[in-house]
PDB file of N, CA and C in Angstrom:
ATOM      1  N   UNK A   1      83.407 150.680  61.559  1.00  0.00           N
ATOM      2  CA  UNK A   1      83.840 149.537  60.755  1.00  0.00           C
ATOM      3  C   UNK A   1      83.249 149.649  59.355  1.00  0.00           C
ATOM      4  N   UNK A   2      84.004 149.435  58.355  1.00  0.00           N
ATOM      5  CA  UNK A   2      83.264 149.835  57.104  1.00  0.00           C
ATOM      6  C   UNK A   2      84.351 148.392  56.208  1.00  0.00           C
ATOM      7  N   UNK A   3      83.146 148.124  55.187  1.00  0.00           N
ATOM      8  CA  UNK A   3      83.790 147.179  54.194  1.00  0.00           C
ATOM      9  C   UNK A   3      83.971 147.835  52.842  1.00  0.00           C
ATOM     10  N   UNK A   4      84.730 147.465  52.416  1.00  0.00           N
ATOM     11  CA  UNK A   4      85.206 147.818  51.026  1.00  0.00           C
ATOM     12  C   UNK A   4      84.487 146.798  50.096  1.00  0.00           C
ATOM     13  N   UNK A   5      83.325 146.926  48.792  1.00  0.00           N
ATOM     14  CA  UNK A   5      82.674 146.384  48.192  1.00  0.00           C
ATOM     15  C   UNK A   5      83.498 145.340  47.541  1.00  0.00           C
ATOM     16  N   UNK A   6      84.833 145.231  47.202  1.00  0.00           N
ATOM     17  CA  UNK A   6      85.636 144.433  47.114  1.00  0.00           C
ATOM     18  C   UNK A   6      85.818 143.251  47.802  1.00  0.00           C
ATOM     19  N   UNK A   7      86.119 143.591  48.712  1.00  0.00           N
ATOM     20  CA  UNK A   7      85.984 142.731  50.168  1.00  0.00           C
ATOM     21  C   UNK A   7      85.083 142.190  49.904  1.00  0.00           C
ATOM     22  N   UNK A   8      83.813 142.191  50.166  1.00  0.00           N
ATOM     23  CA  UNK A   8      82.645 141.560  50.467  1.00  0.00           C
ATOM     24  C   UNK A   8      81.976 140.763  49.670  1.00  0.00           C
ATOM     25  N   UNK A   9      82.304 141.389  48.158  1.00  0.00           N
ATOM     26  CA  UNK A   9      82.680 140.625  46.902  1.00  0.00           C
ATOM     27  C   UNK A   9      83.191 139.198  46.858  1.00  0.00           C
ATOM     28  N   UNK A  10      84.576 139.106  47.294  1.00  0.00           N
ATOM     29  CA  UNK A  10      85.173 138.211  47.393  1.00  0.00           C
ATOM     30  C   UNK A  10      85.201 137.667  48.382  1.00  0.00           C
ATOM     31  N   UNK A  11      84.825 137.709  49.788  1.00  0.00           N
ATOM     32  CA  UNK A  11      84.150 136.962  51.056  1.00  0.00           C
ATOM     33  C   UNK A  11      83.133 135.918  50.573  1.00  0.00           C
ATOM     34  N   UNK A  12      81.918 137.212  49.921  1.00  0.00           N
ATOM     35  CA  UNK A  12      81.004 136.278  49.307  1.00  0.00           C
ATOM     36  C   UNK A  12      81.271 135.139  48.241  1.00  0.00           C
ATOM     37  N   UNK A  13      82.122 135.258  47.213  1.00  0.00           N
ATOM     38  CA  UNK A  13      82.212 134.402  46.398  1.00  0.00           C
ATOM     39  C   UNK A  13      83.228 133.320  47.226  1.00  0.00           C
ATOM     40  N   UNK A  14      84.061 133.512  48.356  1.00  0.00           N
ATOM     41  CA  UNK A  14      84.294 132.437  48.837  1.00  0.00           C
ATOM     42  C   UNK A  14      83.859 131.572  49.504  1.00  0.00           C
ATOM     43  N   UNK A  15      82.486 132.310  50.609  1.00  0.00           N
ATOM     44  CA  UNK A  15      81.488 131.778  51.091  1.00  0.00           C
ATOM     45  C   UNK A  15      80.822 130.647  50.399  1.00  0.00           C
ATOM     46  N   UNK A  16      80.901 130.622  49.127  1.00  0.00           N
ATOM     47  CA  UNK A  16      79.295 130.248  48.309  1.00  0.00           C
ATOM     48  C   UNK A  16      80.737 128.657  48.157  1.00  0.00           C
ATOM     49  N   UNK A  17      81.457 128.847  48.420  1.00  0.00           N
ATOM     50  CA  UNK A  17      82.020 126.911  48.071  1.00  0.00           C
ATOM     51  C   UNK A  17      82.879 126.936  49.171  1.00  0.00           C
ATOM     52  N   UNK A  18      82.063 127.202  50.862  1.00  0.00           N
ATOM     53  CA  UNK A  18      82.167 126.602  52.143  1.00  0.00           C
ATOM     54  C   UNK A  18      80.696 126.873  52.253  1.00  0.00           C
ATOM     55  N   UNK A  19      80.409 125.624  52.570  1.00  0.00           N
ATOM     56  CA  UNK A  19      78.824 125.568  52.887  1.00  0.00           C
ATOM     57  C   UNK A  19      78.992 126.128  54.889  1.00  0.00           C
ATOM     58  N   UNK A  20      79.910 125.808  55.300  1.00  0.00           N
ATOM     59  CA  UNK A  20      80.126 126.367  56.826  1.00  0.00           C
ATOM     60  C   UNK A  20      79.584 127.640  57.514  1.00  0.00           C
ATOM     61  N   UNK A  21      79.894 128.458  55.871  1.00  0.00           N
ATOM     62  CA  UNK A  21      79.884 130.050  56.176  1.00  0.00           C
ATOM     63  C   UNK A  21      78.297 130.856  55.207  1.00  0.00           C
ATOM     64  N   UNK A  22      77.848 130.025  55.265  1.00  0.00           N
ATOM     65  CA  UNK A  22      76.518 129.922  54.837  1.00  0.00           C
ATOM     66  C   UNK A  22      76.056 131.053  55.835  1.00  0.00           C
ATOM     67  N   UNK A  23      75.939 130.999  57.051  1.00  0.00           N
ATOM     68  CA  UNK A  23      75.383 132.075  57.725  1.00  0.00           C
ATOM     69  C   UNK A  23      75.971 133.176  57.711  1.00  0.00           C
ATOM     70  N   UNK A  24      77.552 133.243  57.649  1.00  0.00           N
ATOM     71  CA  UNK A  24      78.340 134.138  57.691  1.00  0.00           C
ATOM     72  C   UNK A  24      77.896 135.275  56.600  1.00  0.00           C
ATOM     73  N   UNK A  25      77.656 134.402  55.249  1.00  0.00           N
ATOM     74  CA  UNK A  25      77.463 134.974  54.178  1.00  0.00           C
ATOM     75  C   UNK A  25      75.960 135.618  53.780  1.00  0.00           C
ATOM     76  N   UNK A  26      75.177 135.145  54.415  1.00  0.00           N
ATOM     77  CA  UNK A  26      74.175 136.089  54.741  1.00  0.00           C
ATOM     78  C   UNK A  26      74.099 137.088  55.547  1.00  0.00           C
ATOM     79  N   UNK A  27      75.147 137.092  56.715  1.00  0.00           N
ATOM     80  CA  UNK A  27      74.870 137.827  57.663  1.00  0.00           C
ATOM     81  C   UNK A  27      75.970 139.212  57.048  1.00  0.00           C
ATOM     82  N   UNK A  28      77.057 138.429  56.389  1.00  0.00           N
ATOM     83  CA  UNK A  28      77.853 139.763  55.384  1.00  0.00           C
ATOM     84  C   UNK A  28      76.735 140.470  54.568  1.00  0.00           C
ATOM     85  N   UNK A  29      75.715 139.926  54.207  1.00  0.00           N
ATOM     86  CA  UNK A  29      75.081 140.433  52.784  1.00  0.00           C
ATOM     87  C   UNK A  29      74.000 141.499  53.679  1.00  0.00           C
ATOM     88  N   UNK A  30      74.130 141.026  54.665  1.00  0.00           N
ATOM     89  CA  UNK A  30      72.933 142.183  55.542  1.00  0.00           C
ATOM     90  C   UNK A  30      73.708 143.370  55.525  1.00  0.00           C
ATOM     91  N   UNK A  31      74.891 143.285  56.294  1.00  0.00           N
ATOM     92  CA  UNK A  31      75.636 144.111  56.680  1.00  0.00           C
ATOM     93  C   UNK A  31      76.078 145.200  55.496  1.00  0.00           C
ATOM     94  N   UNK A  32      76.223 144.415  54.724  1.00  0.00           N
ATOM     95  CA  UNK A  32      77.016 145.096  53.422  1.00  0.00           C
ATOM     96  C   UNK A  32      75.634 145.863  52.747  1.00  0.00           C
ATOM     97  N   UNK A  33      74.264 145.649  52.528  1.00  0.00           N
ATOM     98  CA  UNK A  33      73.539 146.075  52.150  1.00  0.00           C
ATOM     99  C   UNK A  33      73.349 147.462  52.755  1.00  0.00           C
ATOM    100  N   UNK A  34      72.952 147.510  53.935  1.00  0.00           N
ATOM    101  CA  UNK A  34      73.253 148.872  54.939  1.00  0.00           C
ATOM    102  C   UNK A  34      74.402 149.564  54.975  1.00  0.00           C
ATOM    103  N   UNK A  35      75.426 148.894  54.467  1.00  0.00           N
ATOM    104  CA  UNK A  35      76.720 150.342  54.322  1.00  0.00           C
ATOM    105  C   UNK A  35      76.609 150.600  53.093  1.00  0.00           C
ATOM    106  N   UNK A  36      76.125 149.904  51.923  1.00  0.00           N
ATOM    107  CA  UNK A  36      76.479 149.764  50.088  1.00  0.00           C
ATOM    108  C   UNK A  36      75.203 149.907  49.524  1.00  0.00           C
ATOM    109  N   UNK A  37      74.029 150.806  50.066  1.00  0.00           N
ATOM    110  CA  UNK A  37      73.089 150.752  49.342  1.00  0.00           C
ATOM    111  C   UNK A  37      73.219 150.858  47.521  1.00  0.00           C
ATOM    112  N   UNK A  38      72.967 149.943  46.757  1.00  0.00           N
ATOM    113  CA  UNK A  38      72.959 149.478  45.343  1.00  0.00           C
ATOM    114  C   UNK A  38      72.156 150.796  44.761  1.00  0.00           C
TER     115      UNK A  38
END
């Protein structure tokens, strides 16, 4: 399974105005850190 930095990009910026996915969006930012080292 692999994300496209795009993707995750825009997951995240949709995350951040649903407070719901608050965990989601951390738990993307883990994930994405380990495939997308910066």
């Amino acid at each position: 399974m692999g994300w496209e930095k795009e993707e995750i990009l825009a997951l995240d910026k949709y995350s951040k105005n649903n407070v719901l996915l608050n965990y989601d969006k951390d738990a993307l930012r883990r994930v994405g850190g380990r495939l997308l080292p910066e």
